[in-house]
Each structure stands twice: as C-alpha cells, then as structure tokens.
PDB file of N, CA and C in Angstrom:
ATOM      1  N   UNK A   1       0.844  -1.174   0.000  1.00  0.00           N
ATOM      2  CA  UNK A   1       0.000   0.000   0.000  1.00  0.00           C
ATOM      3  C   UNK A   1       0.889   1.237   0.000  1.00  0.00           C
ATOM      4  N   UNK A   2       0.411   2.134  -0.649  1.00  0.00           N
ATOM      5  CA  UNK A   2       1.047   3.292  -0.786  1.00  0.00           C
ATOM      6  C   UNK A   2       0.978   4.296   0.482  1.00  0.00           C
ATOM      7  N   UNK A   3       1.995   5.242   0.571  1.00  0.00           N
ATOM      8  CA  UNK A   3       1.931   6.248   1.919  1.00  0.00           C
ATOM      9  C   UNK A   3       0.941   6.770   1.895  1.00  0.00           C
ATOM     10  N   UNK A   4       0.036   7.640   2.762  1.00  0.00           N
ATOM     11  CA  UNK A   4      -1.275   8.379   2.580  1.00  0.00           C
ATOM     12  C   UNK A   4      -0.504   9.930   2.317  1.00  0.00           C
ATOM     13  N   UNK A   5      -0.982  10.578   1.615  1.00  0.00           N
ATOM     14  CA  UNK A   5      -1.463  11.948   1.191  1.00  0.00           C
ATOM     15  C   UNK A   5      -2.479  12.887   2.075  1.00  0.00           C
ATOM     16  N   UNK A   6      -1.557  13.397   3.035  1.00  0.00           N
ATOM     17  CA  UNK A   6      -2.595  13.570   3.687  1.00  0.00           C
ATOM     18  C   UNK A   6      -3.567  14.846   3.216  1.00  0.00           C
ATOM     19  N   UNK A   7      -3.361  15.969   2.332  1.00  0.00           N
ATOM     20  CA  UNK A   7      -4.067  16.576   2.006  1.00  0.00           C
ATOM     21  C   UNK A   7      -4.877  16.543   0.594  1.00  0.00           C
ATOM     22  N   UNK A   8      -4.835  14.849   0.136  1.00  0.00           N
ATOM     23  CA  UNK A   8      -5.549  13.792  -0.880  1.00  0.00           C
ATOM     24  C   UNK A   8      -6.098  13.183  -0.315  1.00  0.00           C
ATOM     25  N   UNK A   9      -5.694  12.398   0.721  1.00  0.00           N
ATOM     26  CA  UNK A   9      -6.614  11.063   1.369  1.00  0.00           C
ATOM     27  C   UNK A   9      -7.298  11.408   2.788  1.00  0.00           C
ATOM     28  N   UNK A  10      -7.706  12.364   3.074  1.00  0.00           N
ATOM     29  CA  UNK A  10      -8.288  12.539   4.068  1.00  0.00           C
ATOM     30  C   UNK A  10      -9.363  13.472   3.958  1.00  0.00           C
ATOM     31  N   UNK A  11     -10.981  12.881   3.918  1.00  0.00           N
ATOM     32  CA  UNK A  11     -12.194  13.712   3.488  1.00  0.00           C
ATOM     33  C   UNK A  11     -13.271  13.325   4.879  1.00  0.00           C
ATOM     34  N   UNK A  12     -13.911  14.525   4.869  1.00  0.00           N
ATOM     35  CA  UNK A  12     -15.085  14.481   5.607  1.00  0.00           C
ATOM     36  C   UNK A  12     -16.248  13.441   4.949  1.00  0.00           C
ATOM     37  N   UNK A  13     -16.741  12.925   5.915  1.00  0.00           N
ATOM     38  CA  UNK A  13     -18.136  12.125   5.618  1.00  0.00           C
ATOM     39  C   UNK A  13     -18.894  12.624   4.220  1.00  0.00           C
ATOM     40  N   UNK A  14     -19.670  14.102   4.280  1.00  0.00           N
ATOM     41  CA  UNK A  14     -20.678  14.925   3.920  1.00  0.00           C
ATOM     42  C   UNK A  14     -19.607  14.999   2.276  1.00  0.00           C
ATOM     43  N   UNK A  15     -18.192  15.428   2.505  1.00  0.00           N
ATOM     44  CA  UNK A  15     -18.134  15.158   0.864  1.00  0.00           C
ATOM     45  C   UNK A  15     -17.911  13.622   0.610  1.00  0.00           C
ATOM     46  N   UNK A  16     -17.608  12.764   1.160  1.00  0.00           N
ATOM     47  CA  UNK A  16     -17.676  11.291   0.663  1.00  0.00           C
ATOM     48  C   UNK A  16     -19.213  10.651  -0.056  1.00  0.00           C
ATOM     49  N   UNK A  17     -19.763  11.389   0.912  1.00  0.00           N
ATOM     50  CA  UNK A  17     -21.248  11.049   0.269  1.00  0.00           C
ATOM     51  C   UNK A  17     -21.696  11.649  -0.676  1.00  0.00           C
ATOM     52  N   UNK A  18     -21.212  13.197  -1.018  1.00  0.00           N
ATOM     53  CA  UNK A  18     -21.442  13.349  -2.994  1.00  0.00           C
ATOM     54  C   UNK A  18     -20.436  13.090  -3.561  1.00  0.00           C
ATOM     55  N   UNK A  19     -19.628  12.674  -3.093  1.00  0.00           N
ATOM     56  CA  UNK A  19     -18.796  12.504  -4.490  1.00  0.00           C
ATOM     57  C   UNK A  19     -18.085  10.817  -4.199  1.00  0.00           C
ATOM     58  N   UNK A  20     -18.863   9.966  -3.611  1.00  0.00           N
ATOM     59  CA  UNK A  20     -18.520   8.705  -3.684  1.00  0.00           C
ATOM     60  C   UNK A  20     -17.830   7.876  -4.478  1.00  0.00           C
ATOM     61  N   UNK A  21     -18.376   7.936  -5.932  1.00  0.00           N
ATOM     62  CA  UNK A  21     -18.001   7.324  -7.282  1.00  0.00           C
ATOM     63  C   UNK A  21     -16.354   7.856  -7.498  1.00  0.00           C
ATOM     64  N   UNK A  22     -16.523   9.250  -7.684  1.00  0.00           N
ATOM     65  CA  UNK A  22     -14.976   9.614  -7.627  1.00  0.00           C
ATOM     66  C   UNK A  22     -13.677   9.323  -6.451  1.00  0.00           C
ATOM     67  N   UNK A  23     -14.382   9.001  -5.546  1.00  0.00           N
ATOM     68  CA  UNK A  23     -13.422   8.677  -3.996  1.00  0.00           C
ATOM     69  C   UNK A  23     -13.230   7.012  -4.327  1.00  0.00           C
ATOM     70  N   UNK A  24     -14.049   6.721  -4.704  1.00  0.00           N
ATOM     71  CA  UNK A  24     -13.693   4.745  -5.163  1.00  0.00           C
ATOM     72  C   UNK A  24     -12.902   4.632  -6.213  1.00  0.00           C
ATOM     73  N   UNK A  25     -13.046   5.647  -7.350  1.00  0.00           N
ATOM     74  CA  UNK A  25     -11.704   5.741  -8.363  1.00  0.00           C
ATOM     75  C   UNK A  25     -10.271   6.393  -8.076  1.00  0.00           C
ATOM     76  N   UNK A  26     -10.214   7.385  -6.863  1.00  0.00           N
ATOM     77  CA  UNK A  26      -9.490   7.530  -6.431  1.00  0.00           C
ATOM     78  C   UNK A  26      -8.651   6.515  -5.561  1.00  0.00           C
ATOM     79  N   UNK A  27      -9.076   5.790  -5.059  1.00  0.00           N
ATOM     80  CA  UNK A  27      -8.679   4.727  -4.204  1.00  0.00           C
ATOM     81  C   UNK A  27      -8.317   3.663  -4.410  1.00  0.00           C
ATOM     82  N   UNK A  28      -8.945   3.518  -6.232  1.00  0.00           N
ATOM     83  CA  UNK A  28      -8.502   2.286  -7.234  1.00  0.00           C
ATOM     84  C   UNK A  28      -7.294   2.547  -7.681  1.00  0.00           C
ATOM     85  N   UNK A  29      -7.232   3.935  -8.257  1.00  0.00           N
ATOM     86  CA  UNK A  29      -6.131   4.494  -9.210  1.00  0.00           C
ATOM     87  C   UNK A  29      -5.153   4.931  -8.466  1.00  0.00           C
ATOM     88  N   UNK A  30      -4.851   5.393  -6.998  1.00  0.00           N
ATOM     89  CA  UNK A  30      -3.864   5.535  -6.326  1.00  0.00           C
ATOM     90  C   UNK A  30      -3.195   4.359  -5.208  1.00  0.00           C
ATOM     91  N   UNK A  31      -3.908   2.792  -5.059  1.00  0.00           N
ATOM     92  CA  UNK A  31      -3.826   2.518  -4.432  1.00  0.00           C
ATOM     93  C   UNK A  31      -3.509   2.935  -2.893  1.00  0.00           C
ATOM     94  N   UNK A  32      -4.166   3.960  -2.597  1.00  0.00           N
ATOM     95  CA  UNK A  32      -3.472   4.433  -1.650  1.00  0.00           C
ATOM     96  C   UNK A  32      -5.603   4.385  -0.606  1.00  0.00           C
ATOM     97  N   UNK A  33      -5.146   4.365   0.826  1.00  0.00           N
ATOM     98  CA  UNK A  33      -6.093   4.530   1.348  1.00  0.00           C
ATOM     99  C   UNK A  33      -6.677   5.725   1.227  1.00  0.00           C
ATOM    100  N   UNK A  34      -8.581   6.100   1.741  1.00  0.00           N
ATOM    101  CA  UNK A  34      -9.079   7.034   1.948  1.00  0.00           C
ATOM    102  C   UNK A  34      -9.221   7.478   3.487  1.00  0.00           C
ATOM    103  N   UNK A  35      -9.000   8.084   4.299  1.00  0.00           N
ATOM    104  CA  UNK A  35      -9.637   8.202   5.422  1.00  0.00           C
ATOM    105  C   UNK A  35     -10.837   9.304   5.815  1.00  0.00           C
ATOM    106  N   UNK A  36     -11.953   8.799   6.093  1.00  0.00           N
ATOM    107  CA  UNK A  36     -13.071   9.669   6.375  1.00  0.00           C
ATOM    108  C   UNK A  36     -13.244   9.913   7.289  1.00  0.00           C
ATOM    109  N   UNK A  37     -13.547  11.493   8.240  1.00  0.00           N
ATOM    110  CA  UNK A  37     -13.809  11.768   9.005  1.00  0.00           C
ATOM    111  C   UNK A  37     -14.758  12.278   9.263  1.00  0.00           C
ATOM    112  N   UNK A  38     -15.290  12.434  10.548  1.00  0.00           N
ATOM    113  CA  UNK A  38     -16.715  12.921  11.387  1.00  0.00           C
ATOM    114  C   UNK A  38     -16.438  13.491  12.193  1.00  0.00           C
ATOM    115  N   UNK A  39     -16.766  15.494  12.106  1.00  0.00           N
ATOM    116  CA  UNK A  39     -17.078  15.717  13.196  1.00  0.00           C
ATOM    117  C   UNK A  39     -15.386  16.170  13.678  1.00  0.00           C
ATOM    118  N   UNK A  40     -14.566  15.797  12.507  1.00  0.00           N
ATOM    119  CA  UNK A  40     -13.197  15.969  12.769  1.00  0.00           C
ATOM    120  C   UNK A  40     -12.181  14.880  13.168  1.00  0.00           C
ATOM    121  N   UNK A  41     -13.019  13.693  13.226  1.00  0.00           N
ATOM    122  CA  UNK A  41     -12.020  12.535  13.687  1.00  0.00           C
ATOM    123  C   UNK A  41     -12.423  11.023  12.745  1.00  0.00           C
ATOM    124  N   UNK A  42     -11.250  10.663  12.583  1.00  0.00           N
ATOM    125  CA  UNK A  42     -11.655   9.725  11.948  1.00  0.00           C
ATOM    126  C   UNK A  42     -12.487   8.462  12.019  1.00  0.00           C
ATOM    127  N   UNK A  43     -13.443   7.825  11.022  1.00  0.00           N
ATOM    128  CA  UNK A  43     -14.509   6.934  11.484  1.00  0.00           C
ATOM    129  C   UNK A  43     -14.095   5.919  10.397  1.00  0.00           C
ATOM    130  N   UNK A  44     -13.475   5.411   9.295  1.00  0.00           N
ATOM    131  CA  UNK A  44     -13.404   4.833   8.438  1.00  0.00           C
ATOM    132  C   UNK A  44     -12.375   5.080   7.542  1.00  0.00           C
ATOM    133  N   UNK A  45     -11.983   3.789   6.781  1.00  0.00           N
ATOM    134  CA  UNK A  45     -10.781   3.998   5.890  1.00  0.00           C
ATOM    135  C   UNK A  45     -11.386   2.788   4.948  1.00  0.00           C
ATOM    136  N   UNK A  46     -11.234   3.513   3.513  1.00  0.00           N
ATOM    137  CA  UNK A  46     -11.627   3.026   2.349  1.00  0.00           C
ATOM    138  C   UNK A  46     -10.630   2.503   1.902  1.00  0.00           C
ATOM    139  N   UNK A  47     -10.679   1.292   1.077  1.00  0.00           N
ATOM    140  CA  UNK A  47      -9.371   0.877   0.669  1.00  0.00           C
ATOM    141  C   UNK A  47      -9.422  -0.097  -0.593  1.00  0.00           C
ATOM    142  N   UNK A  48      -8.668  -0.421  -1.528  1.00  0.00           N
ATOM    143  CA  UNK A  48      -9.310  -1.458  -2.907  1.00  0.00           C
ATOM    144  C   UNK A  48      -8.958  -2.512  -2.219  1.00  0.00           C
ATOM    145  N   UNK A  49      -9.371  -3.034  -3.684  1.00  0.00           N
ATOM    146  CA  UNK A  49      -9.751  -4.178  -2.805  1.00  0.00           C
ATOM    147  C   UNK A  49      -8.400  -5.450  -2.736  1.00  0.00           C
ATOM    148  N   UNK A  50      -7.605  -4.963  -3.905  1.00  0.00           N
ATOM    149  CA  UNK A  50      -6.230  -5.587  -4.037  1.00  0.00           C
ATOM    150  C   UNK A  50      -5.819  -5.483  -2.827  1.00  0.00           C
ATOM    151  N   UNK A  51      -5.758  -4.370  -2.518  1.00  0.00           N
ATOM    152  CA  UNK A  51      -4.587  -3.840  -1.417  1.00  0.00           C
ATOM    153  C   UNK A  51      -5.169  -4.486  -0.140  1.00  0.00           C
ATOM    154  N   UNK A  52      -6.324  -4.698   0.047  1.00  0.00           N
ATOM    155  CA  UNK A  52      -7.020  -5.564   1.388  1.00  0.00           C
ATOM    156  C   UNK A  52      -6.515  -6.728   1.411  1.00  0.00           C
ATOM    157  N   UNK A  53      -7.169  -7.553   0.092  1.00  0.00           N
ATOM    158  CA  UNK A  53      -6.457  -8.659   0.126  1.00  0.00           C
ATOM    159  C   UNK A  53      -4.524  -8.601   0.274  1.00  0.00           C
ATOM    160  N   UNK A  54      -3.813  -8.206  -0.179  1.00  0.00           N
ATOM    161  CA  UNK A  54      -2.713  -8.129  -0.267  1.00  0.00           C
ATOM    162  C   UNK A  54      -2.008  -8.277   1.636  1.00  0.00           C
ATOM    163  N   UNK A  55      -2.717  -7.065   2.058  1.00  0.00           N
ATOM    164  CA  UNK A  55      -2.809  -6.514   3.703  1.00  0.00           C
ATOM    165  C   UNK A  55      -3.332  -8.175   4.572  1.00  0.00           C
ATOM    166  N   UNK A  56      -4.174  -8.714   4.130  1.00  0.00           N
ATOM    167  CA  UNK A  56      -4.403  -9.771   4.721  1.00  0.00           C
ATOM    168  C   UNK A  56      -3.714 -10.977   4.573  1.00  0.00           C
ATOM    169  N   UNK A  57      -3.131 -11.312   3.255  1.00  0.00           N
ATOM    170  CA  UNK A  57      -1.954 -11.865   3.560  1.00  0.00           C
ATOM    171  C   UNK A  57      -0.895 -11.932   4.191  1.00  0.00           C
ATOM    172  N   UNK A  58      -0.184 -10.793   4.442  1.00  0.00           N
ATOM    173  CA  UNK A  58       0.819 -10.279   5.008  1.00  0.00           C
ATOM    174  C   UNK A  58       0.507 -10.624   6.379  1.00  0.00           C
ATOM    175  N   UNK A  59      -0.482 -10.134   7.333  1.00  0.00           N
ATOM    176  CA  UNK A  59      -1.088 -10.178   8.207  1.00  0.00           C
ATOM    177  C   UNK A  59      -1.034 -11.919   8.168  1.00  0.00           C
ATOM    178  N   UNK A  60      -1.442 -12.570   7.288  1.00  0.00           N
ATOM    179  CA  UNK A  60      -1.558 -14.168   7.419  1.00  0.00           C
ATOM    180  C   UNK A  60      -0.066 -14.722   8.291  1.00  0.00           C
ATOM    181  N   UNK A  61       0.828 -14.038   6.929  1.00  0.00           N
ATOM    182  CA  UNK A  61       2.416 -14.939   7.359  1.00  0.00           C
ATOM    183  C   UNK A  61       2.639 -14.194   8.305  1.00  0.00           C
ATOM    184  N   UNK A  62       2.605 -12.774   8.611  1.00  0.00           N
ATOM    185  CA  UNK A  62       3.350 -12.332  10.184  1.00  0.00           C
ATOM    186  C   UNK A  62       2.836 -13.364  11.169  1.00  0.00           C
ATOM    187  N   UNK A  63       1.887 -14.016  11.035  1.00  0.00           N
ATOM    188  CA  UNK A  63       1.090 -14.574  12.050  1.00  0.00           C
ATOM    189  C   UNK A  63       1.768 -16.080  11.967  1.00  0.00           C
ATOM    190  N   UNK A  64       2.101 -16.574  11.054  1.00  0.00           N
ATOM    191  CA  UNK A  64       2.965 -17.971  10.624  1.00  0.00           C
ATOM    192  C   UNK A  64       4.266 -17.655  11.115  1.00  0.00           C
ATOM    193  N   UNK A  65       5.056 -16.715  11.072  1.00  0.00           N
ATOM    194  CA  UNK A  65       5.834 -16.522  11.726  1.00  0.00           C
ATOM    195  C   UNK A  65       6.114 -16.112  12.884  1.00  0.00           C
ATOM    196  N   UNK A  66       5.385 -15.555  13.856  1.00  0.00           N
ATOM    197  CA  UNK A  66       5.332 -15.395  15.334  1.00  0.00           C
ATOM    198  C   UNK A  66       4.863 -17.223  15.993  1.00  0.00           C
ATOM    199  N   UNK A  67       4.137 -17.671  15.307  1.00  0.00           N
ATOM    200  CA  UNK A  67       3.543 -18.890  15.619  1.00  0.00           C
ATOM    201  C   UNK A  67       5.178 -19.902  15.633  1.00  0.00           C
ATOM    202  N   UNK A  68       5.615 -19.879  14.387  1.00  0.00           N
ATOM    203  CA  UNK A  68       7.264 -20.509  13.948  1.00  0.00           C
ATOM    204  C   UNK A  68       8.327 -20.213  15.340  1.00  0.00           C
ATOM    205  N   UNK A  69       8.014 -18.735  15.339  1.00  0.00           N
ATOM    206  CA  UNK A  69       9.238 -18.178  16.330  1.00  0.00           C
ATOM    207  C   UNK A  69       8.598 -18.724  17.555  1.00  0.00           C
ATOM    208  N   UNK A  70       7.459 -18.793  18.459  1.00  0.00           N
ATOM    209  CA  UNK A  70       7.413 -19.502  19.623  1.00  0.00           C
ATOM    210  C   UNK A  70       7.468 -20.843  19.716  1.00  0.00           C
ATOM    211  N   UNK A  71       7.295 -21.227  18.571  1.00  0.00           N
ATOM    212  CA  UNK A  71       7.621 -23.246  18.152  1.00  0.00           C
ATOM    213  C   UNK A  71       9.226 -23.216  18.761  1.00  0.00           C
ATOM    214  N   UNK A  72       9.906 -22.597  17.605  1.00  0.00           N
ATOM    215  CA  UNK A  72      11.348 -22.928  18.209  1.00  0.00           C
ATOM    216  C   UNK A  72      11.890 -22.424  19.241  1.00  0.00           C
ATOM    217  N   UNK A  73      11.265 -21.016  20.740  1.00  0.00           N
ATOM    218  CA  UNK A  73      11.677 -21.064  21.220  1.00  0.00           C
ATOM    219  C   UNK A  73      11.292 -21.769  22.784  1.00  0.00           C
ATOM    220  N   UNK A  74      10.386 -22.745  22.034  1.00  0.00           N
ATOM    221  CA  UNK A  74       9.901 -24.065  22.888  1.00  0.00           C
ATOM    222  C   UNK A  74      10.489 -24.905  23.053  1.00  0.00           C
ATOM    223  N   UNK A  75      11.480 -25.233  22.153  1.00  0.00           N
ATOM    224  CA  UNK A  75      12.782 -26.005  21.633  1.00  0.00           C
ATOM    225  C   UNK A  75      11.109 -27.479  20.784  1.00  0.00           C
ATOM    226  N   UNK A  76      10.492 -26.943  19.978  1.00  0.00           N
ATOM    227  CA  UNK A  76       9.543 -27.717  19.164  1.00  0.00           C
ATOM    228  C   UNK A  76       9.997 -27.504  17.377  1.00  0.00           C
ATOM    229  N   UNK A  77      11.325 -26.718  17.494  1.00  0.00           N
ATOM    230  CA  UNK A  77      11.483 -26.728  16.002  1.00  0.00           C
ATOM    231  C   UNK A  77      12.430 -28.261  15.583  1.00  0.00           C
ATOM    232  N   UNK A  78      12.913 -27.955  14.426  1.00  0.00           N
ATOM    233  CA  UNK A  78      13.513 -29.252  13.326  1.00  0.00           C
ATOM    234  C   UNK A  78      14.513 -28.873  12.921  1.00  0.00           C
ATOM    235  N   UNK A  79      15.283 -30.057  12.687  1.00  0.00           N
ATOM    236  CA  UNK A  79      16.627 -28.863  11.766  1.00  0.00           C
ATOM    237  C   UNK A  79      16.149 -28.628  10.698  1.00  0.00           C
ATOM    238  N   UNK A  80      17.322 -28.207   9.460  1.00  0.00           N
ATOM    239  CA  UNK A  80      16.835 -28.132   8.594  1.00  0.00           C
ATOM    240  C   UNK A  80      16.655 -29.059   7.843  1.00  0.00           C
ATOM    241  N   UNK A  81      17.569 -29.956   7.620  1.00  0.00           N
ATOM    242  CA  UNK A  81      17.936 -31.545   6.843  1.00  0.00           C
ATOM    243  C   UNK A  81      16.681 -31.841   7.032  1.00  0.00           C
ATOM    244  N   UNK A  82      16.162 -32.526   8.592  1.00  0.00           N
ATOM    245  CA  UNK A  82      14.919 -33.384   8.799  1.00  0.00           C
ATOM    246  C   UNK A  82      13.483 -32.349   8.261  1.00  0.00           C
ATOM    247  N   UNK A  83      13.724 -30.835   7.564  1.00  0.00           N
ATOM    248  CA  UNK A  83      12.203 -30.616   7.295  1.00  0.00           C
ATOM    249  C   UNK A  83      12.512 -30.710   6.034  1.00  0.00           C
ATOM    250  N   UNK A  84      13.793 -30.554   4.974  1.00  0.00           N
ATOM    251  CA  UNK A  84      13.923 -31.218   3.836  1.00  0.00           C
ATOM    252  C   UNK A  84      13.602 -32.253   3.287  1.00  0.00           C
ATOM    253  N   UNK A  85      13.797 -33.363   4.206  1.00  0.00           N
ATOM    254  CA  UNK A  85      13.706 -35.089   4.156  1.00  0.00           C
ATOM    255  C   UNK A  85      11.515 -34.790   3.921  1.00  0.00           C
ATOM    256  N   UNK A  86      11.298 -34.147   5.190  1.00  0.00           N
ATOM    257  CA  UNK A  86      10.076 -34.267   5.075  1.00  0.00           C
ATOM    258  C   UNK A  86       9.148 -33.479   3.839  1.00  0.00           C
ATOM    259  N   UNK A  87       9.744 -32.698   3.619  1.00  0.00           N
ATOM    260  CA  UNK A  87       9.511 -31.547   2.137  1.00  0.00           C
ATOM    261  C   UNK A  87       9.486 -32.830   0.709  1.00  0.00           C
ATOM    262  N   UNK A  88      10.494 -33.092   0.904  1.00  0.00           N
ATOM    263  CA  UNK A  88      10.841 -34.164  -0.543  1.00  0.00           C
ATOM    264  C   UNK A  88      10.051 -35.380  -0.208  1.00  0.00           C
ATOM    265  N   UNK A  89       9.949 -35.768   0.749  1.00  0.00           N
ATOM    266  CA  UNK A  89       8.967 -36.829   1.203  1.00  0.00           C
ATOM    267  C   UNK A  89       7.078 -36.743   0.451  1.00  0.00           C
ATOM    268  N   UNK A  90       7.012 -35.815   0.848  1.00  0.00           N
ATOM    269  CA  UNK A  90       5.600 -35.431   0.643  1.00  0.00           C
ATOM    270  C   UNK A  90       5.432 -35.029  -0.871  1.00  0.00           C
ATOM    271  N   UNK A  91       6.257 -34.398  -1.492  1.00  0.00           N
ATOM    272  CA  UNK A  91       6.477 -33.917  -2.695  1.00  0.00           C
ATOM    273  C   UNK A  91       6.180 -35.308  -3.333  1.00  0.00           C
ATOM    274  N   UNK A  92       6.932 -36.597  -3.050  1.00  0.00           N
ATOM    275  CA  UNK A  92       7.409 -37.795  -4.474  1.00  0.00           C
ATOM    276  C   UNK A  92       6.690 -38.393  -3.876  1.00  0.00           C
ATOM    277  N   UNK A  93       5.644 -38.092  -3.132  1.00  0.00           N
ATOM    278  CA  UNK A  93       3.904 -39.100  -2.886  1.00  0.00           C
ATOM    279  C   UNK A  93       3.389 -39.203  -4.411  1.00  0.00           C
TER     280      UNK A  93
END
C-alpha cells in the first residue's frame, strides 16, 4: 500500500457522500487509502480491494511466523535436513 497523502486522502463524511463514485476511483487508481472523518475525527478507511487482500496476507504470514518463532523457542522446532527429508517426502507421494 502506498503512503497516505494527507491533504488527498483525508475527506469528511458529507463530501464522501457526494462525491462517492470519484473517492472509489481515487482509491482504485492511487492505491493508496481514503480516510473519512466525522465531526473531525476519523470513522473509516476506504481501501481497494487488491490492497485488502494483499494486507491480509501479510497479516496471514506475520502470524505464521510469530507462531514458527514460539515453536522454536519451545525447543519444538527441526533442523533443517529433517524438514527437507520431510519436504521431498511429501512432494514424491
């Protein structure tokens, strides 16, 4: 995802709601988030839909890897040889 803009990506509610269509092409074509505010504070962040998915992956493996890093410092990890053996194992099923 791209850095925010803050005097591009940051709109009040009242113009999000007329000019919607253009704030969703904006958000396609810059990949970059929208943030909407209320009242002066923010209530929502618009975002495509690549970039969500993309964000939720990322979010997936950080999470595979904190999970990895307390495996091995359980002493529950493998070397490397024995997850090779098991890699090529499963592979020439």
């Amino acid at each position: 995802m791209r850095r925010l803009k803050i005097h591009e990506d940051i709109r009040p509610l009242s113009e999000f709601r007329s000019g919607v269509a253009s704030f969703l092409k904006q958000v396609h074509d810059t990949k970059r988030p929208l943030i909407i505010t209320q009242h002066g504070k923010g209530v929502a962040v618009l975002l495509d839909v690549v970039e969500y998915e993309s964000m939720q992956d990322k979010i997936g493996l950080y999470e595979d890897i904190e999970i990895s890093i307390a495996q091995i410092g359980a002493g529950e990890g493998i070397s490397h040889e024995a997850a090779k053996e098991k890699v090529l194992k499963r592979l020439n099923k």
